[in-house]
Protein backbone atom coordinates (compact mmCIF):
# COMPACT_ATOMS: atom_id res chain seq x y z
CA UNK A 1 -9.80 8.02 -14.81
CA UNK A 2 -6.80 9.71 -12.60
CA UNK A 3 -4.49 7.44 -11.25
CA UNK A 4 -1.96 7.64 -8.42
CA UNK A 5 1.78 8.19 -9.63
CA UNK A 6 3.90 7.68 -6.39
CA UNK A 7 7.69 8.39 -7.86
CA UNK A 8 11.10 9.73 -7.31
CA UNK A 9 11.95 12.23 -9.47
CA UNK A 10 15.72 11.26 -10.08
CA UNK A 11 14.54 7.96 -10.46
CA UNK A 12 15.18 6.94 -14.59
CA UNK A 13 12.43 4.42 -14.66
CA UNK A 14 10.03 6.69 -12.96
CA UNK A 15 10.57 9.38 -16.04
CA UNK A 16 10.23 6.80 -17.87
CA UNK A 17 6.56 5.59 -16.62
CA UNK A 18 5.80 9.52 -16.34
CA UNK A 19 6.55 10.10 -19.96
CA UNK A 20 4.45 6.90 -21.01
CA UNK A 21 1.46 7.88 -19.36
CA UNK A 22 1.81 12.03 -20.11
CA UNK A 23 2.43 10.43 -24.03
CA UNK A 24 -0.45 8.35 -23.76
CA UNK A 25 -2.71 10.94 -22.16
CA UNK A 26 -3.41 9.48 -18.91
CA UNK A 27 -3.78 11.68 -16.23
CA UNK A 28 -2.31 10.99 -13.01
CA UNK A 29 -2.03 12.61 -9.36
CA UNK A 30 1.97 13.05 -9.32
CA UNK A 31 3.08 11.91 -5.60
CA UNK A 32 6.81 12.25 -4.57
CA UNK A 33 7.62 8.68 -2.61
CA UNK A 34 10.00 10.68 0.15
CA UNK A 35 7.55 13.94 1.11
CA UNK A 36 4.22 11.40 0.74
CA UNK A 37 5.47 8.14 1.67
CA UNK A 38 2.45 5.86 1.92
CA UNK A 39 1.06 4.82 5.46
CA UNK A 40 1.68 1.11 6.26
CA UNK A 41 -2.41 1.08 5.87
CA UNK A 42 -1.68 2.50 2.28
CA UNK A 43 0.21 -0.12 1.36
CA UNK A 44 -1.40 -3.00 2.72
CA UNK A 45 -4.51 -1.73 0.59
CA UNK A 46 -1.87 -1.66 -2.35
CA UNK A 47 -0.54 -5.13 -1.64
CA UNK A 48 -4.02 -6.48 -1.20
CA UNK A 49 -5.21 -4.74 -4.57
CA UNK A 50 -2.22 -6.00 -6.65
CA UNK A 51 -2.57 -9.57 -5.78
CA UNK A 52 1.59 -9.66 -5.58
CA UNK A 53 3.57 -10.90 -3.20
CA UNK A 54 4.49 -8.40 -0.83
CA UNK A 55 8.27 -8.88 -0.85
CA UNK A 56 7.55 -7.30 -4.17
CA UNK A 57 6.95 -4.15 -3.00
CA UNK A 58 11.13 -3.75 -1.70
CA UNK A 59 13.13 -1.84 -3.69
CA UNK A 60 15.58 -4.31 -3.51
CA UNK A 61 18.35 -2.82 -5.68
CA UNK A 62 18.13 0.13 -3.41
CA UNK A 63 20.95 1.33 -1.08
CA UNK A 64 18.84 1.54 2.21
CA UNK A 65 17.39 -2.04 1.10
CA UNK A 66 20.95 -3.64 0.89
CA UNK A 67 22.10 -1.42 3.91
CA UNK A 68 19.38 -2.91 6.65
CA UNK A 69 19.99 -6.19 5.11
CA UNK A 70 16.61 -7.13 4.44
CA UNK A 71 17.40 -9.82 2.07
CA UNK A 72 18.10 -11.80 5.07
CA UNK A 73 15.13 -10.84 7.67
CA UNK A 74 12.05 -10.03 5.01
CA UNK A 75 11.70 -14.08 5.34
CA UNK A 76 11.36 -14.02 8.80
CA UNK A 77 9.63 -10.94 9.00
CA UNK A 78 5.63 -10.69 9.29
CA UNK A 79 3.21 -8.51 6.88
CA UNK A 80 2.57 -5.95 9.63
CA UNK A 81 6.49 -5.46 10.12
CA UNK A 82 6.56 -5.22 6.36
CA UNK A 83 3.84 -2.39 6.02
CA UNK A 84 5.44 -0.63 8.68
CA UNK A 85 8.99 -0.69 7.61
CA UNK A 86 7.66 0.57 3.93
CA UNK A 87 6.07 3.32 5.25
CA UNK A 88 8.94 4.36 7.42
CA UNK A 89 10.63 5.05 4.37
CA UNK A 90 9.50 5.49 0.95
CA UNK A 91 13.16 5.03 -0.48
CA UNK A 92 12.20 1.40 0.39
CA UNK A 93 9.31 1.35 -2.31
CA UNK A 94 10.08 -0.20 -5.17
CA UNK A 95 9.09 2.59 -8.04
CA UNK A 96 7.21 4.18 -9.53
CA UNK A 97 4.22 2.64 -7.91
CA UNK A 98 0.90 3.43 -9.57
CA UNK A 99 -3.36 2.67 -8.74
CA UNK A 100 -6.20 4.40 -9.81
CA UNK A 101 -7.15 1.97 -6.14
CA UNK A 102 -8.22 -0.68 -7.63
CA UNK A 103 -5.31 -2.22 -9.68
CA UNK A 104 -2.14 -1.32 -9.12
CA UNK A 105 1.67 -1.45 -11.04
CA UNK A 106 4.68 -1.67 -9.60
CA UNK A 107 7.88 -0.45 -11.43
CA UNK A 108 7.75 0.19 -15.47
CA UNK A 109 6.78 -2.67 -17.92
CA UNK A 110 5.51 -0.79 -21.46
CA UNK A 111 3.48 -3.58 -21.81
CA UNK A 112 2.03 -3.83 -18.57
CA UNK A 113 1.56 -0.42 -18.23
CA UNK A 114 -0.10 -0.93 -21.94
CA UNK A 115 -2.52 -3.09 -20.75
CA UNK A 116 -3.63 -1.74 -17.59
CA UNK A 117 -3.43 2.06 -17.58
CA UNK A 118 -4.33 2.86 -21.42
């Protein structure tokens, strides 16, 4: 099974992840979140596959997050405006994000990542 890695490479929790699954022999399609930013189509199929909320998929401790003020307008906003605004910016992905298209993680949890990518 090869998975989809979609990361930032400064990002500590993304090494993080990366390190888990190279330790744990998992191979993985590497994507950088900034040069491949997912299409708003991408994510919806993401969103839909991970059976989270999509407010989820905000990098909310993010500087472009807190600079457009989302915390305020994602509750007003709909799930179109969502998937678009996500894929106008993959700094706005909460990371690393990671599907082999069926299931699909968001951020770095050992024990998630334990149970659904070993």
């Amino acid at each position: 099974m090869t998975i989809t890695f979609i990361q930032y490479p400064k990002c500590t929790t993304c090494r993080k992840a990366k390190a888990w699954l190279t330790q744990n022999g998992v191979a993985f399609e590497d994507l950088h979140i900034v040069e491949q930013t997912p299409t708003a189509a991408q994510i919806r199929q993401y969103h839909e596959a991970s059976g989270l909320p999509l407010k989820k998929f905000f990098n909310t401790s993010g500087q472009k997050y807190r600079e457009l003020g989302l915390k305020d307008k994602l509750p007003t906003m709909t799930d179109e405006d969502m998937y678009a605004l996500l894929a106008s910016d993959g700094m706005l992905i909460k990371r690393p994000l990671v599907t082999d298209g069926q299931k699909v993680t968001l951020g770095f949890k050992e024990a998630e990542f334990e149970a659904t990518w070993k």
